[in-house]
C-alpha atoms as a PDB file:
ATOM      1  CA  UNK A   1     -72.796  52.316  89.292  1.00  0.00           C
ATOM      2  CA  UNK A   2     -74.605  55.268  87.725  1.00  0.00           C
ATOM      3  CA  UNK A   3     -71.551  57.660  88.347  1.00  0.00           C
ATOM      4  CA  UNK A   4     -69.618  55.009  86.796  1.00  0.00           C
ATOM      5  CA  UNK A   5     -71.554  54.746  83.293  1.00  0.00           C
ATOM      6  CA  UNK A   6     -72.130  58.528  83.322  1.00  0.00           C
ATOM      7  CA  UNK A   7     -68.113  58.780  83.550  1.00  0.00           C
ATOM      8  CA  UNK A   8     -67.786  56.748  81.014  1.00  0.00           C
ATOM      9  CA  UNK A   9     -70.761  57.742  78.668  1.00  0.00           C
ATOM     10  CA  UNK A  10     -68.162  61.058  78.799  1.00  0.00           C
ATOM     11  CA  UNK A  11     -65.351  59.616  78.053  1.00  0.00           C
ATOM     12  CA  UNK A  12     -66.599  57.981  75.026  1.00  0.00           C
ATOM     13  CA  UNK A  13     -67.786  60.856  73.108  1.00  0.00           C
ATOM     14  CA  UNK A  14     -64.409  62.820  73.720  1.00  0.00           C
ATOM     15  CA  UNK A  15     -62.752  59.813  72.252  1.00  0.00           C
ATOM     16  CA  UNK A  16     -64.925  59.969  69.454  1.00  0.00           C
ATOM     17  CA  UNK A  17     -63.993  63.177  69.018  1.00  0.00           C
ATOM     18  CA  UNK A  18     -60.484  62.362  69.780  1.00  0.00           C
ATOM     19  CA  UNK A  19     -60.801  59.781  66.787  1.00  0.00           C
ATOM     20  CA  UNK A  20     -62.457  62.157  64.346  1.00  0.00           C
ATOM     21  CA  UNK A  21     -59.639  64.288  64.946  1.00  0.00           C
ATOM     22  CA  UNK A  22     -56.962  61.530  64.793  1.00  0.00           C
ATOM     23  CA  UNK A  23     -58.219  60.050  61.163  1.00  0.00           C
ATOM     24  CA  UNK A  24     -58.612  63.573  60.009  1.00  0.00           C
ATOM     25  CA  UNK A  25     -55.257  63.985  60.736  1.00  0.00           C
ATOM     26  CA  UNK A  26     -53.677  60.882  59.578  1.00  0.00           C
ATOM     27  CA  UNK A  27     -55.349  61.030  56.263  1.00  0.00           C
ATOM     28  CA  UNK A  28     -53.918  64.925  55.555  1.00  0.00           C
ATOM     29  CA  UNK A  29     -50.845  63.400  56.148  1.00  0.00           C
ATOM     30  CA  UNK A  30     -51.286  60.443  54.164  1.00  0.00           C
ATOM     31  CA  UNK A  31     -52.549  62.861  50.956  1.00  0.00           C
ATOM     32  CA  UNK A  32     -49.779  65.585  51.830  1.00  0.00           C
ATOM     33  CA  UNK A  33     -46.508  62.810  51.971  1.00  0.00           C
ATOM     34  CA  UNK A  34     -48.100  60.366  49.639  1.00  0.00           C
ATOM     35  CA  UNK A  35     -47.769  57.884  52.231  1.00  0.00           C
ATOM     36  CA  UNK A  36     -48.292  53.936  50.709  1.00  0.00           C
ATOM     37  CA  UNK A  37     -48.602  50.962  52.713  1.00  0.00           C
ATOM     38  CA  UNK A  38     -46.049  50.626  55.085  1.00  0.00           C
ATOM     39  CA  UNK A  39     -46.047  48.438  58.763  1.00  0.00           C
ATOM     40  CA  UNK A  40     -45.997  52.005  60.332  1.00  0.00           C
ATOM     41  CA  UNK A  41     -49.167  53.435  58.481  1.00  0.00           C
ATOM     42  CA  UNK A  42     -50.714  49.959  58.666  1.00  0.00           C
ATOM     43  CA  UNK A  43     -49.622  49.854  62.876  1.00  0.00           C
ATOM     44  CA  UNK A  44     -50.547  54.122  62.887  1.00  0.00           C
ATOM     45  CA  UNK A  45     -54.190  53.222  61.466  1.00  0.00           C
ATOM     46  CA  UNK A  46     -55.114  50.060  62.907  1.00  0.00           C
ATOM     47  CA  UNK A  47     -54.197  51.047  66.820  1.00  0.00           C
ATOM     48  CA  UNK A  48     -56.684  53.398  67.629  1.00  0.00           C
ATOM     49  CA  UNK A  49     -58.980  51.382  65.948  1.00  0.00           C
ATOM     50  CA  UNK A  50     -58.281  48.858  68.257  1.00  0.00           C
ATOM     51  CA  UNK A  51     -58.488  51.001  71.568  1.00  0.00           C
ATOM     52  CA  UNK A  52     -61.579  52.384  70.090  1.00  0.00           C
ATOM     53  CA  UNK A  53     -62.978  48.521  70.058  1.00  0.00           C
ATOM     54  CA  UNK A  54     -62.254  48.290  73.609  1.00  0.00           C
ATOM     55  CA  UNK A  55     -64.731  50.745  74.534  1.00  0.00           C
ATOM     56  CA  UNK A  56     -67.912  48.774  73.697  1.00  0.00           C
ATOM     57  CA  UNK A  57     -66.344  45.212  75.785  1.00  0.00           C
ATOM     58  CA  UNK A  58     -65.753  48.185  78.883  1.00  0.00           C
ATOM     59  CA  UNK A  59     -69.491  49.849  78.471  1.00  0.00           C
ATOM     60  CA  UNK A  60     -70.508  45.950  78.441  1.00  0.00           C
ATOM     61  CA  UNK A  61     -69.001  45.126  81.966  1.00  0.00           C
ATOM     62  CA  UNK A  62     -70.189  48.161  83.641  1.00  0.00           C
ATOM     63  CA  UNK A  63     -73.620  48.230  82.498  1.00  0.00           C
ATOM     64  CA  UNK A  64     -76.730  45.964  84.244  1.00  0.00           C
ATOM     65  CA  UNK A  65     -77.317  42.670  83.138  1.00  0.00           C
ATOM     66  CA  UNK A  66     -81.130  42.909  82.206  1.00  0.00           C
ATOM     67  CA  UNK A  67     -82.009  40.997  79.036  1.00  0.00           C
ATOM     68  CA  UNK A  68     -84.320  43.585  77.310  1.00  0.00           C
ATOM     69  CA  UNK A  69     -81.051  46.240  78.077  1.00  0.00           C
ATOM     70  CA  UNK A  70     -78.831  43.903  76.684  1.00  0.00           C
ATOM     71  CA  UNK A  71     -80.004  43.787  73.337  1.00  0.00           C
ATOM     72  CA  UNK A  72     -79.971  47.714  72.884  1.00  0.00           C
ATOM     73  CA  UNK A  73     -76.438  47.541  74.358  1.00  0.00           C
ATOM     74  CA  UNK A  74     -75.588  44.848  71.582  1.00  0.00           C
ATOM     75  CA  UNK A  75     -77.190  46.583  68.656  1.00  0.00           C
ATOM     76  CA  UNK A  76     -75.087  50.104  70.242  1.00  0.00           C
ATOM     77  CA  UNK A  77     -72.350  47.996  69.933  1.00  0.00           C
ATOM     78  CA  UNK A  78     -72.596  46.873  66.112  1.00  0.00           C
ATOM     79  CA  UNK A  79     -73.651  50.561  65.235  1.00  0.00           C
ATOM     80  CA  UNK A  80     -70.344  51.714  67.094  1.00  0.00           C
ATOM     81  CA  UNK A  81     -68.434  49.481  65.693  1.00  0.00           C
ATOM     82  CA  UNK A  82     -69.773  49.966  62.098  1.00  0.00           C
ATOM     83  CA  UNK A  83     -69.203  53.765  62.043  1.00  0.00           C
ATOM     84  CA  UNK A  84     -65.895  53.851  63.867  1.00  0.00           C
ATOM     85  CA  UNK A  85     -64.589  50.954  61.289  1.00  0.00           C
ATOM     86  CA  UNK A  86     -65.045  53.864  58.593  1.00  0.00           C
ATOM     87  CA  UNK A  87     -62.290  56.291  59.552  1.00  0.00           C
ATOM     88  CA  UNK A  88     -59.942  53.290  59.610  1.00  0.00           C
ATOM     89  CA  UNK A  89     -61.186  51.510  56.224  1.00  0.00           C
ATOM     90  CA  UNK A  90     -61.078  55.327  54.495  1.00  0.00           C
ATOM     91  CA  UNK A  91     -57.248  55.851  55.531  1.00  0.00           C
ATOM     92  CA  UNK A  92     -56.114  52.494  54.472  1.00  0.00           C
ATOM     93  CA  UNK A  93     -58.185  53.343  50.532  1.00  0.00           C
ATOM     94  CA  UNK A  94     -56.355  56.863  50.550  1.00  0.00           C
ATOM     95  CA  UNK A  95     -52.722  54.610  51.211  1.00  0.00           C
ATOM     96  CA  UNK A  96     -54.067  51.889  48.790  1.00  0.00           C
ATOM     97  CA  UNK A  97     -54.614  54.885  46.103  1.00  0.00           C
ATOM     98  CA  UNK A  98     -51.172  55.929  46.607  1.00  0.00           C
ATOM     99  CA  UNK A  99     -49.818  52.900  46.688  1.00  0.00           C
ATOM    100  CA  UNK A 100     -50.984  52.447  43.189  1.00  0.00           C
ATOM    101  CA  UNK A 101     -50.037  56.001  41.678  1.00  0.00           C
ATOM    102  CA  UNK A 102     -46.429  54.887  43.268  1.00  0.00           C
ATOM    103  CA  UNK A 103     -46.237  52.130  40.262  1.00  0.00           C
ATOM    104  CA  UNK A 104     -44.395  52.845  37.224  1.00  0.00           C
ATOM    105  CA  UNK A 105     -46.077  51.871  33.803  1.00  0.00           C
ATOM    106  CA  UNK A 106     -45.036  53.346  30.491  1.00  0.00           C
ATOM    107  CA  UNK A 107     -48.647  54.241  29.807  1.00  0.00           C
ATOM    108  CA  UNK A 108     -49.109  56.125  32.868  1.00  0.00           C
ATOM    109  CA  UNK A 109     -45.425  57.865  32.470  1.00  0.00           C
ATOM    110  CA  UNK A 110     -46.578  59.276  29.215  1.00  0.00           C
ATOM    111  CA  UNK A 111     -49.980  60.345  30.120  1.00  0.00           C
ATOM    112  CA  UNK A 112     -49.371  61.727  33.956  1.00  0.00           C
ATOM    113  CA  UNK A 113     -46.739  64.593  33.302  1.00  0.00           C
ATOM    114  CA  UNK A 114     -47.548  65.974  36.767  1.00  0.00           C
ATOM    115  CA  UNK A 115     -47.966  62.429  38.604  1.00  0.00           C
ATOM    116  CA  UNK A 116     -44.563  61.158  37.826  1.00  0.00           C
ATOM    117  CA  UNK A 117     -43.112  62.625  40.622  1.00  0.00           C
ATOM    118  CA  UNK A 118     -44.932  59.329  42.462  1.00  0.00           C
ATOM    119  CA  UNK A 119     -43.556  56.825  39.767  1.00  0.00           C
ATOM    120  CA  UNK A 120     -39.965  57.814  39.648  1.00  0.00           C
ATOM    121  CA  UNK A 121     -38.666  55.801  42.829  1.00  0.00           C
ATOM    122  CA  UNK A 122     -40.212  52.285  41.374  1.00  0.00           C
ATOM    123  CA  UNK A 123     -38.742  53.538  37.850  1.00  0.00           C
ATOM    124  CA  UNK A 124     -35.421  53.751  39.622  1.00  0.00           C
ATOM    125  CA  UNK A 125     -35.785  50.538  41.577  1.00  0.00           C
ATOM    126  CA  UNK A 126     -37.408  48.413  38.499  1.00  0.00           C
ATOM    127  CA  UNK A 127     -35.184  49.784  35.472  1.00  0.00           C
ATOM    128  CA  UNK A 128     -31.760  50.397  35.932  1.00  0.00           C
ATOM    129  CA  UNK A 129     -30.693  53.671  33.925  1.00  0.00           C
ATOM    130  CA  UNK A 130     -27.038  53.281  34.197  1.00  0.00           C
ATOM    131  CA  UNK A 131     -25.780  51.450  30.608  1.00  0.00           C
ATOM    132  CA  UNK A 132     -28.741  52.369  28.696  1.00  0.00           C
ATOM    133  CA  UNK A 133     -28.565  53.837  25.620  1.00  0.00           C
ATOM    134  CA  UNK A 134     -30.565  57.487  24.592  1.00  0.00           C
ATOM    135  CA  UNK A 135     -32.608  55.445  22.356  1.00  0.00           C
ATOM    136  CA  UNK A 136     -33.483  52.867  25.049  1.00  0.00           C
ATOM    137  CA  UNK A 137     -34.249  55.570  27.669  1.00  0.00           C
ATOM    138  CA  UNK A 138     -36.393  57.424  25.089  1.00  0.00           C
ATOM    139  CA  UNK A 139     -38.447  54.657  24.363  1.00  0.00           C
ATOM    140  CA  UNK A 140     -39.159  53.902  27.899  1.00  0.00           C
ATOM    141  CA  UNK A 141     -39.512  57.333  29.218  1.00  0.00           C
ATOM    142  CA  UNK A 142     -40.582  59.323  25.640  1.00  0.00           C
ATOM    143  CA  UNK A 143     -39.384  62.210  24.726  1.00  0.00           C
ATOM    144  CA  UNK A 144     -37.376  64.420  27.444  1.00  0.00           C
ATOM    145  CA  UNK A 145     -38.980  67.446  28.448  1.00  0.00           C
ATOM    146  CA  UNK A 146     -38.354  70.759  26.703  1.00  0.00           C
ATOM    147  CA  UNK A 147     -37.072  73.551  29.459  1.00  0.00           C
ATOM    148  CA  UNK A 148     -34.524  75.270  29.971  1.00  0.00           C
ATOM    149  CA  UNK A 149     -33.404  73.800  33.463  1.00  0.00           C
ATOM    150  CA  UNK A 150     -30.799  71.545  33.545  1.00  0.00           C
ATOM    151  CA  UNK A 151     -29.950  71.174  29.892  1.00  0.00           C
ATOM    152  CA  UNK A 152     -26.672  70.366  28.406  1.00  0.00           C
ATOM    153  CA  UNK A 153     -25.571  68.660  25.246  1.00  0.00           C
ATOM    154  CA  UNK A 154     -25.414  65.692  27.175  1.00  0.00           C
ATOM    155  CA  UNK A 155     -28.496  65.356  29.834  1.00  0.00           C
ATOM    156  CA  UNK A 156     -31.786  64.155  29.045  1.00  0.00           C
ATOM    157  CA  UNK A 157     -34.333  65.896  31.620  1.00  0.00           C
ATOM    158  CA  UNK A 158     -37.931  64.955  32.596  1.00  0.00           C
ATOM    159  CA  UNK A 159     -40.728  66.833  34.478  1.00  0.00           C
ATOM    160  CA  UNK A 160     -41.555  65.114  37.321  1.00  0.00           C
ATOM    161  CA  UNK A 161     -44.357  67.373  39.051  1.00  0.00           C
ATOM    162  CA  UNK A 162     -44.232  69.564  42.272  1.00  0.00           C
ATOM    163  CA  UNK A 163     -41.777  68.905  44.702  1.00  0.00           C
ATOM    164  CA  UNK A 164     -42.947  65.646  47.434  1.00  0.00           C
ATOM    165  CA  UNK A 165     -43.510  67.062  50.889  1.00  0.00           C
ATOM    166  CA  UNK A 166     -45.633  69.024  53.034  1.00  0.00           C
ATOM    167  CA  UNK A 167     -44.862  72.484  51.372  1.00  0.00           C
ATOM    168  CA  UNK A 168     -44.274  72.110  47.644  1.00  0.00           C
ATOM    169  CA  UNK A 169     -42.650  75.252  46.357  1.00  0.00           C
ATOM    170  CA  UNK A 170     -40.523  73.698  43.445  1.00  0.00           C
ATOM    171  CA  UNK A 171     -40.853  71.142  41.069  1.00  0.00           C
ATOM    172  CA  UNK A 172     -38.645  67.658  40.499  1.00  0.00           C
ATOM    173  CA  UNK A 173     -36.682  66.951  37.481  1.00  0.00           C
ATOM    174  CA  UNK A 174     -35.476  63.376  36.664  1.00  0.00           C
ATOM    175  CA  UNK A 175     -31.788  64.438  34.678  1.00  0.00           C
ATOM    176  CA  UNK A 176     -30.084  61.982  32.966  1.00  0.00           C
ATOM    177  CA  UNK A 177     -26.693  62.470  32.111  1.00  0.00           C
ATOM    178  CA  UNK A 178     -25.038  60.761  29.045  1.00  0.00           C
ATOM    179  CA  UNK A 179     -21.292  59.791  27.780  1.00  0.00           C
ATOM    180  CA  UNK A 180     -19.892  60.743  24.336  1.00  0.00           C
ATOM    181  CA  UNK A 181     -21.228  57.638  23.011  1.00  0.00           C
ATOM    182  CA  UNK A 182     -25.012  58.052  24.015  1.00  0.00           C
ATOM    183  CA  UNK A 183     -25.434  55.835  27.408  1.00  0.00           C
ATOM    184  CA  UNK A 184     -26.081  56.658  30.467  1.00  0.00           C
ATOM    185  CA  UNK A 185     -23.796  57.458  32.973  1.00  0.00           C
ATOM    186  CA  UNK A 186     -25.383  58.858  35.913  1.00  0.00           C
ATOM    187  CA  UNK A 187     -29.019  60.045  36.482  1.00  0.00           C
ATOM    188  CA  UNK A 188     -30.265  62.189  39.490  1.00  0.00           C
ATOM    189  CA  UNK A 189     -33.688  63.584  40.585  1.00  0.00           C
ATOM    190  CA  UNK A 190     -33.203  67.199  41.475  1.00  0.00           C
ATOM    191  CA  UNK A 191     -35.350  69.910  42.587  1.00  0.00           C
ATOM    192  CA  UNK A 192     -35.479  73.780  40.538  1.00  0.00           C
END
C-alpha cells in the first residue's frame, strides 16, 4: 500500500507541474490570439481542471482509513483544490477581458486607436456599412485616418492596430470604399 501512495504522491506533483505548464500555455495563447469565450476555450480550460479534481477522490481511496489521518487528508484536499481552481479561474478572466475589448462602442472606437483591431468584427456584424452614407460612417467611426496607405478619392481608411495573430509584423486597416454619390459600396479589412 505504501508503494502505492508513494507512486502516486509522484505522479501528482508531475501533474502539477504538468498543469502549471498547461495554464501557462493556454493563457499565452489566449493573450497572443485574443481568444474570447468560446465552447472550445471554455471545454480547453475546464478539462484539466477536471482530471486535476480526480486526483484528490484517487489519493482518498488509496490512503488508510484512520480518523485523525482523515482530516489532514480532507483539509489537503480543500488546499488542492483551492490553488489548482486558480489557473483555471485566471484563464477564463484573461478570455472574459477579451471578450469585452471584442465589443464595439463609439466611445471606445474613438479613444482606442490601437485596440480597434479587436472591435472591428462586432462593428461589421452589428452595423452594416454597405448603403451608408460618408456622413453616417463618419459619425459612427470619426474621422478616417490620415496615411498614405490605401487612399483614393473615394475610400475612407481607419487604423485598426497591429496585425491579429501570433507574429504581428503589419498593421490592419478598415478601407471603405465609396460610389460617386458618397455611400458605401464595399468595405474590406486589409493588412499593409
Amino acid at each position: 500500500m505504501k508503494t502505492a501512495q508513494a507512486l502516486f504522491s509522484w505522479l501528482l506533483r508531475l501533474f502539477a507541474v504538468l498543469y502549471l505548464l498547461l495554464y501557462m500555455g493556454y493563457n499565452w495563447i489566449i493573450e497572443q490570439l485574443h481568444a474570447s469565450y468560446s465552447v472550445i476555450s471554455i471545454s480547453a480550460i475546464l478539462l484539466p481542471f477536471l482530471v486535476f479534481l480526480f486526483f484528490p477522490w484517487v489519493s482518498g481511496k488509496l490512503a488508510d482509513d484512520q480518523p485523525e489521518n482523515q482530516q489532514k487528508r480532507n483539509r489537503k484536499r480543500i488546499v488542492l483544490t483551492l490553488l489548482g481552481s486558480i489557473p483555471p479561474v485566471y484563464s477564463a478572466v484573461l478570455l472574459g477581458i477579451n471578450e469585452y475589448q471584442s465589443h464595439f462602442t463609439v466611445e471606445r472606437w474613438l479613444t482606442n486607436e490601437r485596440e480597434r483591431v479587436y472591435m472591428v468584427d462586432d462593428l461589421l456584424r452589428e452595423y452594416p456599412l454597405s448603403g451608408m452614407t460618408k456622413d453616417e460612417v463618419t459619425a459612427l467611426l470619426g474621422p478616417p485616418t490620415e496615411t498614405n496607405y490605401f487612399q483614393a478619392d473615394d475610400n475612407l481608411v481607419y487604423y485598426l492596430g497591429d496585425e491579429r495573430g501570433l507574429i504581428s509584423i503589419d498593421s490592419e486597416w478598415l478601407v471603405i470604399r465609396l460610389d460617386g454619390g458618397g455611400n458605401v459600396i464595399e468595405y474590406q479589412v486589409l493588412t499593409d
